[in-house]
PDB file of N, CA and C in Angstrom:
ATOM      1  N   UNK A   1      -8.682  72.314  91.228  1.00  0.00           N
ATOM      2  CA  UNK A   1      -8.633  71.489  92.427  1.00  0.00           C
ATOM      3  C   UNK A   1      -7.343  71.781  93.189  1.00  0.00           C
ATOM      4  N   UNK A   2      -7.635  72.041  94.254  1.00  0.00           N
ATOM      5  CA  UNK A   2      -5.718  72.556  95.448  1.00  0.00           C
ATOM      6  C   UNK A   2      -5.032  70.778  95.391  1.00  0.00           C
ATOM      7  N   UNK A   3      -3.904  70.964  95.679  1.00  0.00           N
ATOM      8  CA  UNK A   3      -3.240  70.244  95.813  1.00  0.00           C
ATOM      9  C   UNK A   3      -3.470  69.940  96.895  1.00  0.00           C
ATOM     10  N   UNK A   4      -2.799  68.886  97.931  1.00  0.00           N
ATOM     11  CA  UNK A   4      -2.749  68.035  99.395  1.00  0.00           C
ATOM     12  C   UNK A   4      -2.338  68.958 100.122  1.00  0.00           C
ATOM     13  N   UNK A   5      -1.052  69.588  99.595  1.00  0.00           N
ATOM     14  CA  UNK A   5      -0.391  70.627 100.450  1.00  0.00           C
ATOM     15  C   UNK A   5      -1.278  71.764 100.814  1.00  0.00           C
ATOM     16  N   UNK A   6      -1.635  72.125  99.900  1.00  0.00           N
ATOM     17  CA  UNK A   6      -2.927  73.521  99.847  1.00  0.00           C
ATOM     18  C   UNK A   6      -3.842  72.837 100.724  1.00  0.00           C
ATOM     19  N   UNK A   7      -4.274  71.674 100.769  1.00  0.00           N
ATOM     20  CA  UNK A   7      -5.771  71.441 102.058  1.00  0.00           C
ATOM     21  C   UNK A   7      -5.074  70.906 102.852  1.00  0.00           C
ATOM     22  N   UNK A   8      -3.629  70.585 103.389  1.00  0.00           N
ATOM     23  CA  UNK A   8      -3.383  70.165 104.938  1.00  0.00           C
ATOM     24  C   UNK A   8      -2.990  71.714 104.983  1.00  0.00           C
ATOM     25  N   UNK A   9      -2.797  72.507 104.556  1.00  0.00           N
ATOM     26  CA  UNK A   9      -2.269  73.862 104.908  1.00  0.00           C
ATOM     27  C   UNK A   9      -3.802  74.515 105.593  1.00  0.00           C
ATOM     28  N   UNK A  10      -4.660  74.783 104.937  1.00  0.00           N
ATOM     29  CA  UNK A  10      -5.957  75.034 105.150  1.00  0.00           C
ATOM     30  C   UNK A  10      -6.917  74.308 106.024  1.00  0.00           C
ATOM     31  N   UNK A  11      -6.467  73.258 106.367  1.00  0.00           N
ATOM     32  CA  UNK A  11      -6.964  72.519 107.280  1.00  0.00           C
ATOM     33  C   UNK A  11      -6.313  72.804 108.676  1.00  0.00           C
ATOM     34  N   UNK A  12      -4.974  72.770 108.553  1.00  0.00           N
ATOM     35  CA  UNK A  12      -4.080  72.793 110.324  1.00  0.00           C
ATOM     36  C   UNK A  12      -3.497  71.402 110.097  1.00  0.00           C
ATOM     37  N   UNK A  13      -3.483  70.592 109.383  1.00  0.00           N
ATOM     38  CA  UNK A  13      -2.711  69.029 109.529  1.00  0.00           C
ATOM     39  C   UNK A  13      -1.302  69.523 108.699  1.00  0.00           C
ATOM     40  N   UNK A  14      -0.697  70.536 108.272  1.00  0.00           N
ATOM     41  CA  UNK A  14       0.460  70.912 107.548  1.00  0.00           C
ATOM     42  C   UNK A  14       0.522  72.641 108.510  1.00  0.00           C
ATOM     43  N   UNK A  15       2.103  72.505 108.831  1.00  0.00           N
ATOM     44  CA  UNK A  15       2.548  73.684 109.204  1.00  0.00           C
ATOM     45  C   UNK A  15       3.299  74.259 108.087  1.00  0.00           C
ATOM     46  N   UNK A  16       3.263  75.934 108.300  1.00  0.00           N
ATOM     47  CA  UNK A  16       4.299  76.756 107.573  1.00  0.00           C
ATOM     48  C   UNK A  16       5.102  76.699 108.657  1.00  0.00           C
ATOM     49  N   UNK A  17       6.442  77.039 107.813  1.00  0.00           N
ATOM     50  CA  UNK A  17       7.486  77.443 108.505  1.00  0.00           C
ATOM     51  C   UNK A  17       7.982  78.741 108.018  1.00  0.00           C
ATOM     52  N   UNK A  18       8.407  79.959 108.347  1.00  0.00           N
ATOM     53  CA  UNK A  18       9.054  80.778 108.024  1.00  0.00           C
ATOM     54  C   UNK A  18      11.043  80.373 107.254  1.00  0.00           C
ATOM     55  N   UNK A  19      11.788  81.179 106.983  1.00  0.00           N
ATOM     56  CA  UNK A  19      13.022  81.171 106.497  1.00  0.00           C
ATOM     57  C   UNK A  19      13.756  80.533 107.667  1.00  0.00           C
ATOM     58  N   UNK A  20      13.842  80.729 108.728  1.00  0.00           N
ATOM     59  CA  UNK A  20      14.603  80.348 109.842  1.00  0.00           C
ATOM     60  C   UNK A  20      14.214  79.196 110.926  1.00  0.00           C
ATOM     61  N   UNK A  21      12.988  78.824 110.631  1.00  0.00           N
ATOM     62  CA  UNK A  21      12.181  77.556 110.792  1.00  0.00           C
ATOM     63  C   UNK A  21      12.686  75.998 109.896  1.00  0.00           C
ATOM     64  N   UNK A  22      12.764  76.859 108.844  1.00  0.00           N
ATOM     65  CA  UNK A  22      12.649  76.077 107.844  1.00  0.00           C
ATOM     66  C   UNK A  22      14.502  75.445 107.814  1.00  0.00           C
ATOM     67  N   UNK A  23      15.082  76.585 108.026  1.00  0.00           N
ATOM     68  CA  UNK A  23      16.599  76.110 108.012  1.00  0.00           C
ATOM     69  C   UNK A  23      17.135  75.308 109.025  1.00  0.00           C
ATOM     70  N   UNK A  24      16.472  75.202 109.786  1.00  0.00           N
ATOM     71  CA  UNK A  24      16.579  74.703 111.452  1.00  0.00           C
ATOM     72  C   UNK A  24      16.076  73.184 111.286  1.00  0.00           C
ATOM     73  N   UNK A  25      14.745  73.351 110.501  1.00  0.00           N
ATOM     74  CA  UNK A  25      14.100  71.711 110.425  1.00  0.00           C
ATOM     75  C   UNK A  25      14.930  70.762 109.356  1.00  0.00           C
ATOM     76  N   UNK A  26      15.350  71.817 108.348  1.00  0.00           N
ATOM     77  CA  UNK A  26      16.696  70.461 107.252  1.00  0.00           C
ATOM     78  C   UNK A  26      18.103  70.617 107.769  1.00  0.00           C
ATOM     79  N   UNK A  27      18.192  71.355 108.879  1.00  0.00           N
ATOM     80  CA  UNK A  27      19.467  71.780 109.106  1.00  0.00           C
ATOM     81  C   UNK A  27      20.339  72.363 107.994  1.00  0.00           C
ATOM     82  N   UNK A  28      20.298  73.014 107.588  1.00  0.00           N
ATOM     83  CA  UNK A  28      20.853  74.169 106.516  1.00  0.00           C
ATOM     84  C   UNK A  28      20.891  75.453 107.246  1.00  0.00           C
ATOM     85  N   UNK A  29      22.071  76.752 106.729  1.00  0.00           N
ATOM     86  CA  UNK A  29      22.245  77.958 107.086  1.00  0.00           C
ATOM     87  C   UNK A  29      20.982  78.617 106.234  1.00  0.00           C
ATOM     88  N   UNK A  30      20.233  79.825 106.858  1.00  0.00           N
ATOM     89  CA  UNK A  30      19.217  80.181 106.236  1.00  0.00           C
ATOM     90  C   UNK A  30      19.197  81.037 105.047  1.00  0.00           C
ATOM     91  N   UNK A  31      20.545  81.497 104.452  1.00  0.00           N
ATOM     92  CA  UNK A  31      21.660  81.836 104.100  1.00  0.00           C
ATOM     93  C   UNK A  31      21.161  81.006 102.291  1.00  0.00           C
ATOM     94  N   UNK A  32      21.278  79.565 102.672  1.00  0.00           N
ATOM     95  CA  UNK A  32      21.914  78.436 101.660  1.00  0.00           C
ATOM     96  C   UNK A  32      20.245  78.264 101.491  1.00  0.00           C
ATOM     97  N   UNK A  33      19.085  78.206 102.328  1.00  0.00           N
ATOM     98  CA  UNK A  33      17.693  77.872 102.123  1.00  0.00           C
ATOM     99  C   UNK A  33      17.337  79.030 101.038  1.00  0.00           C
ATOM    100  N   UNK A  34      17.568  80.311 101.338  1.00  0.00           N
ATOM    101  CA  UNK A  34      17.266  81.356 100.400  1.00  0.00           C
ATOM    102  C   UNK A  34      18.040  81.400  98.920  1.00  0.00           C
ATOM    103  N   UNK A  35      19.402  80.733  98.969  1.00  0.00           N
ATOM    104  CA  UNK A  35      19.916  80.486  97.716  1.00  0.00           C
ATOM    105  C   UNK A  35      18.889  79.831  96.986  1.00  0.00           C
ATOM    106  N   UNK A  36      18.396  78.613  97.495  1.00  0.00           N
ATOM    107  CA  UNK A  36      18.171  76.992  96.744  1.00  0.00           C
ATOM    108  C   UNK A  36      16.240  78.051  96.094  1.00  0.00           C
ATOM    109  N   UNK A  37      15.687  78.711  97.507  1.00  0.00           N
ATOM    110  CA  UNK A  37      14.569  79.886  96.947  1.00  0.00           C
ATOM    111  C   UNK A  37      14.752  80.075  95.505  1.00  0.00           C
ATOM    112  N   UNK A  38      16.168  80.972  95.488  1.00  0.00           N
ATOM    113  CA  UNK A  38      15.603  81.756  94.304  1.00  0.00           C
ATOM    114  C   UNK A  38      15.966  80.839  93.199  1.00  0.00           C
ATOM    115  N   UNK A  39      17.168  79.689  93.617  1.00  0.00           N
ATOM    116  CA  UNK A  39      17.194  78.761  92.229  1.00  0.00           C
ATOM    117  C   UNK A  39      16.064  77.889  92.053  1.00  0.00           C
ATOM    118  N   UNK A  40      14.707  78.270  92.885  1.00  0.00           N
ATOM    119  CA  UNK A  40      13.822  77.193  92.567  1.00  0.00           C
ATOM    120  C   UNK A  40      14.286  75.662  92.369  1.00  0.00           C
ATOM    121  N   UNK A  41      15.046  75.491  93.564  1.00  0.00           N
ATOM    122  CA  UNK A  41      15.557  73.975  93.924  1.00  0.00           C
ATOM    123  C   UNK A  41      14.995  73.514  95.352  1.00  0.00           C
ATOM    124  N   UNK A  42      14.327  74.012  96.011  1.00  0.00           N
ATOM    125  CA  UNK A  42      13.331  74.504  97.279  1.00  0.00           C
ATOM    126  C   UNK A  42      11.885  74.442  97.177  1.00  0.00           C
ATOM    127  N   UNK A  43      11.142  73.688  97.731  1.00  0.00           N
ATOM    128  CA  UNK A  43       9.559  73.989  97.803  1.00  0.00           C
ATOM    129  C   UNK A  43       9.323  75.391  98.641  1.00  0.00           C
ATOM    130  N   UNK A  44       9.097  76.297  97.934  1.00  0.00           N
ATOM    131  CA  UNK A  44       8.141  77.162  99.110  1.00  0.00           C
ATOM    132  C   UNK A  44       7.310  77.819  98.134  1.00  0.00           C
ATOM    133  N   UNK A  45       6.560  78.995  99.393  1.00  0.00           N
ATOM    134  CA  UNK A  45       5.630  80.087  98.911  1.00  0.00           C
ATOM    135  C   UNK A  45       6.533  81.093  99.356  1.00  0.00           C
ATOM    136  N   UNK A  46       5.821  82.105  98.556  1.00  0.00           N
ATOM    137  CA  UNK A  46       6.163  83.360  98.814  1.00  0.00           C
ATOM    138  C   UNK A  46       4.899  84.522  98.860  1.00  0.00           C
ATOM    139  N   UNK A  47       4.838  85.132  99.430  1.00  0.00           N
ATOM    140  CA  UNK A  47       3.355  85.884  99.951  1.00  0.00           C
ATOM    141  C   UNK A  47       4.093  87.396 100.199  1.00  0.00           C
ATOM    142  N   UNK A  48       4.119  88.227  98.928  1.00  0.00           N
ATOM    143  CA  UNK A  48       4.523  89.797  99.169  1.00  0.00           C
ATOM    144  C   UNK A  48       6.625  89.131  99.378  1.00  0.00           C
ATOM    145  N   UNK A  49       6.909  89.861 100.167  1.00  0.00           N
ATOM    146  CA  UNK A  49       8.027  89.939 100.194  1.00  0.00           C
ATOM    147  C   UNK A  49       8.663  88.561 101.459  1.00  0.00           C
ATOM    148  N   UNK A  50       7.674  87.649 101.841  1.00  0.00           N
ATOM    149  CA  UNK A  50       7.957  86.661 102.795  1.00  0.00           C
ATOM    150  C   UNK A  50       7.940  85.206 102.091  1.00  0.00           C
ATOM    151  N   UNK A  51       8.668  84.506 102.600  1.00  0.00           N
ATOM    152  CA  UNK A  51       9.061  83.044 101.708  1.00  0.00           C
ATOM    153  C   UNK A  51       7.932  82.433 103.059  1.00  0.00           C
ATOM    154  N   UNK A  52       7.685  81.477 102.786  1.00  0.00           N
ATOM    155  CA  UNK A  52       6.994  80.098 103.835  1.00  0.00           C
ATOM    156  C   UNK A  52       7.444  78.870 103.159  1.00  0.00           C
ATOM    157  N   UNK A  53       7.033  78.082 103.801  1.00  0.00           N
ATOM    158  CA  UNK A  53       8.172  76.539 103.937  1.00  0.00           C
ATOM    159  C   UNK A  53       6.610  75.585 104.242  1.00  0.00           C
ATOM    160  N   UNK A  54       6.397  74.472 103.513  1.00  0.00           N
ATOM    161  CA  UNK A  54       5.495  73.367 104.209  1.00  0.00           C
ATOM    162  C   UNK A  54       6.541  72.361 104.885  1.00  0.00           C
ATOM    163  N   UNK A  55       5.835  71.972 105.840  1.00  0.00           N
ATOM    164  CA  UNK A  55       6.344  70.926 106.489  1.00  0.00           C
ATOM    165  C   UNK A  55       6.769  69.630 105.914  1.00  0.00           C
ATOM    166  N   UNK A  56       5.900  69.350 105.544  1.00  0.00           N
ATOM    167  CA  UNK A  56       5.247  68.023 104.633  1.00  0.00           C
ATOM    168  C   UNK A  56       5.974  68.004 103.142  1.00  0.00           C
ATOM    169  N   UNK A  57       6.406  69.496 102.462  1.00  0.00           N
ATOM    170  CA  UNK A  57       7.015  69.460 101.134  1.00  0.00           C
ATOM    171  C   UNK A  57       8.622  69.539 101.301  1.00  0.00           C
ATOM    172  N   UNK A  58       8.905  69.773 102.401  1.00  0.00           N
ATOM    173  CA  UNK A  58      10.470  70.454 102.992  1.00  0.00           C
ATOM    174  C   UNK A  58      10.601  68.487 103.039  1.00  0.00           C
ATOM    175  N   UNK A  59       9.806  67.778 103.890  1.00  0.00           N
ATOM    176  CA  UNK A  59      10.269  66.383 104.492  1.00  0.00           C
ATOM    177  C   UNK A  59      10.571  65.643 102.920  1.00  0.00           C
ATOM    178  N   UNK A  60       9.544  65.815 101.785  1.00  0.00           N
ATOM    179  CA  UNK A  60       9.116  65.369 100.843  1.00  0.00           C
ATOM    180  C   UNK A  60      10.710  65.155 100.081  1.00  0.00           C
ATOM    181  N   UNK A  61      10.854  66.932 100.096  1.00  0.00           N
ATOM    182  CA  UNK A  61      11.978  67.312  99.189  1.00  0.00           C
ATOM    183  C   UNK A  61      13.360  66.931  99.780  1.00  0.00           C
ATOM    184  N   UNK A  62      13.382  66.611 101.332  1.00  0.00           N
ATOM    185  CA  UNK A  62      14.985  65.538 102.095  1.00  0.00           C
ATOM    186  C   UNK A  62      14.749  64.222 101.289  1.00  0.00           C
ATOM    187  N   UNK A  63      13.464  63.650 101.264  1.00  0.00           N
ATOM    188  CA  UNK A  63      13.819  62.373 100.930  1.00  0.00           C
ATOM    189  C   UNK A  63      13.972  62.083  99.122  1.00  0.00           C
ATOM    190  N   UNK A  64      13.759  63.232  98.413  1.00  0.00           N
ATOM    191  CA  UNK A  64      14.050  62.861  96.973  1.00  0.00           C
ATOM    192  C   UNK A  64      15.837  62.750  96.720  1.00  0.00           C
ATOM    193  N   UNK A  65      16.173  62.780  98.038  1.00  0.00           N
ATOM    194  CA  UNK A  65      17.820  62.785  97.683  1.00  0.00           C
ATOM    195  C   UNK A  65      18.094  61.886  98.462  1.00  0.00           C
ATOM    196  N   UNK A  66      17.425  60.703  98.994  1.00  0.00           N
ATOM    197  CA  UNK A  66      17.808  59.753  99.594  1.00  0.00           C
ATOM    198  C   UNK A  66      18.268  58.241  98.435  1.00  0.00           C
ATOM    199  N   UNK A  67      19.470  58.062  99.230  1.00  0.00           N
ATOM    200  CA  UNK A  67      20.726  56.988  98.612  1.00  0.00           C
ATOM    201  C   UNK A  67      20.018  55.702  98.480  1.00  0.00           C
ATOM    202  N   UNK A  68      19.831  54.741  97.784  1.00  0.00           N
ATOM    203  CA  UNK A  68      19.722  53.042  98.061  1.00  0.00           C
ATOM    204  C   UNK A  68      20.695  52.797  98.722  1.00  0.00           C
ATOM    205  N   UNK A  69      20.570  51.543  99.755  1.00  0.00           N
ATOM    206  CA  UNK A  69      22.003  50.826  99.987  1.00  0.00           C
ATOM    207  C   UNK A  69      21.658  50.070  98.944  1.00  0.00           C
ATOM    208  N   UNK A  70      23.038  49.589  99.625  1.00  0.00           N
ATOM    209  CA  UNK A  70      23.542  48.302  98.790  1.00  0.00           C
ATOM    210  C   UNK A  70      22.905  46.488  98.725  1.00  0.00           C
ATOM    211  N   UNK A  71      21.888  46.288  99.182  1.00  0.00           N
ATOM    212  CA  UNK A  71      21.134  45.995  99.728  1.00  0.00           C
ATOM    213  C   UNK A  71      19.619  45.845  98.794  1.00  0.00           C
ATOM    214  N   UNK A  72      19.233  47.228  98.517  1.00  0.00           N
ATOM    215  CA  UNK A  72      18.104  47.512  97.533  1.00  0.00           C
ATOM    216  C   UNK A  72      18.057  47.575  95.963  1.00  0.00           C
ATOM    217  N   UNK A  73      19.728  48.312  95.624  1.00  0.00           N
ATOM    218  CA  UNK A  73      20.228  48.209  94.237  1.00  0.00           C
ATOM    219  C   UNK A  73      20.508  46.654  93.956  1.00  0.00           C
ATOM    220  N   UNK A  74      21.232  45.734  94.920  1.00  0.00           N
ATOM    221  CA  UNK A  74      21.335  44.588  94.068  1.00  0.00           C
ATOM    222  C   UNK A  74      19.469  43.395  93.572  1.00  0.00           C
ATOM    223  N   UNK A  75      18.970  44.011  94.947  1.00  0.00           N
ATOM    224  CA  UNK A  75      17.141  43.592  94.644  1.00  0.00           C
ATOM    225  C   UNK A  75      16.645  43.731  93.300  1.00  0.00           C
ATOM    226  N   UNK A  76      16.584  45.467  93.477  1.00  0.00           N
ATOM    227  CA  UNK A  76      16.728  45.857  91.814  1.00  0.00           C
ATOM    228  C   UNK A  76      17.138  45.052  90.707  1.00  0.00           C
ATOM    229  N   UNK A  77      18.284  45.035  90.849  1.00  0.00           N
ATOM    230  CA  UNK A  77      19.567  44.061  89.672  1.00  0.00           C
ATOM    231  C   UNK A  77      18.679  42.493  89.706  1.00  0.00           C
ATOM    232  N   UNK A  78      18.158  42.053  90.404  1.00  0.00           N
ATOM    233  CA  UNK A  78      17.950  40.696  90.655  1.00  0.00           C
ATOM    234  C   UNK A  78      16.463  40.963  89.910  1.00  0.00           C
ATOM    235  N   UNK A  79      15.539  42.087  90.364  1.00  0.00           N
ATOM    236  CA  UNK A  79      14.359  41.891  89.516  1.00  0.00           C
ATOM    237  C   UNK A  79      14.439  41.967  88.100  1.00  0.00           C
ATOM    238  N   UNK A  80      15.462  43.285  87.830  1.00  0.00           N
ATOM    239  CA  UNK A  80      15.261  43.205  86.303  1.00  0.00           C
ATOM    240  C   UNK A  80      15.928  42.318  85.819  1.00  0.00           C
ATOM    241  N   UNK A  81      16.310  41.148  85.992  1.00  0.00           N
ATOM    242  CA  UNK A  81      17.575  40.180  85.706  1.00  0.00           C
ATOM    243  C   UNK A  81      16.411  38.613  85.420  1.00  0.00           C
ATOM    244  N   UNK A  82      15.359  38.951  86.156  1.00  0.00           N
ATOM    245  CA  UNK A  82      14.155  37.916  86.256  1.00  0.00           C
ATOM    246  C   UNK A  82      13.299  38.444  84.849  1.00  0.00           C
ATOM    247  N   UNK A  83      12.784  39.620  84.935  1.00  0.00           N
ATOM    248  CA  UNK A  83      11.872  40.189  83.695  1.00  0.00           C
ATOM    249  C   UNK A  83      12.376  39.643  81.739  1.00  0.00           C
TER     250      UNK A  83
END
């Protein structure tokens, strides 16, 4: 069974981006996008000797490094403090 990414890709509801697309949309040097490539710290494809970028996995992969405020951690603290 394809993944989501594989049928919005195949569908047209998910864009590729090329290397310099892709550095432009997280704001990164394209330089530092091809590092994170080969450390497999990066969503992409690679097709022959060309990398591609999803739209949708690039947005995915900004927000797995998004911070709580301070605000949501004490929520947290307050639920498990109830359990």
């Amino acid at each position: 069974m394809e993944n989501t990414t594989t049928e919005q890709i195949a569908d047209g509801s998910d864009v590729l981006f090329n290397l310099s697309e892709a550095a432009a949309f997280v704001k990164l040097k394209p330089s530092w996008i091809y590092q994170l490539t080969m450390l497999r710290k990066i969503p992409h494809l690679k097709k022959g000797r060309r990398l591609y970028f999803s739209k949708s996995e690039l947005a995915a992969w900004l927000l797995e490094g998004r911070v709580r405020t301070v605000t949501e951690l004490e929520r947290e603290a307050e639920l498990r403090r109830v359990k």
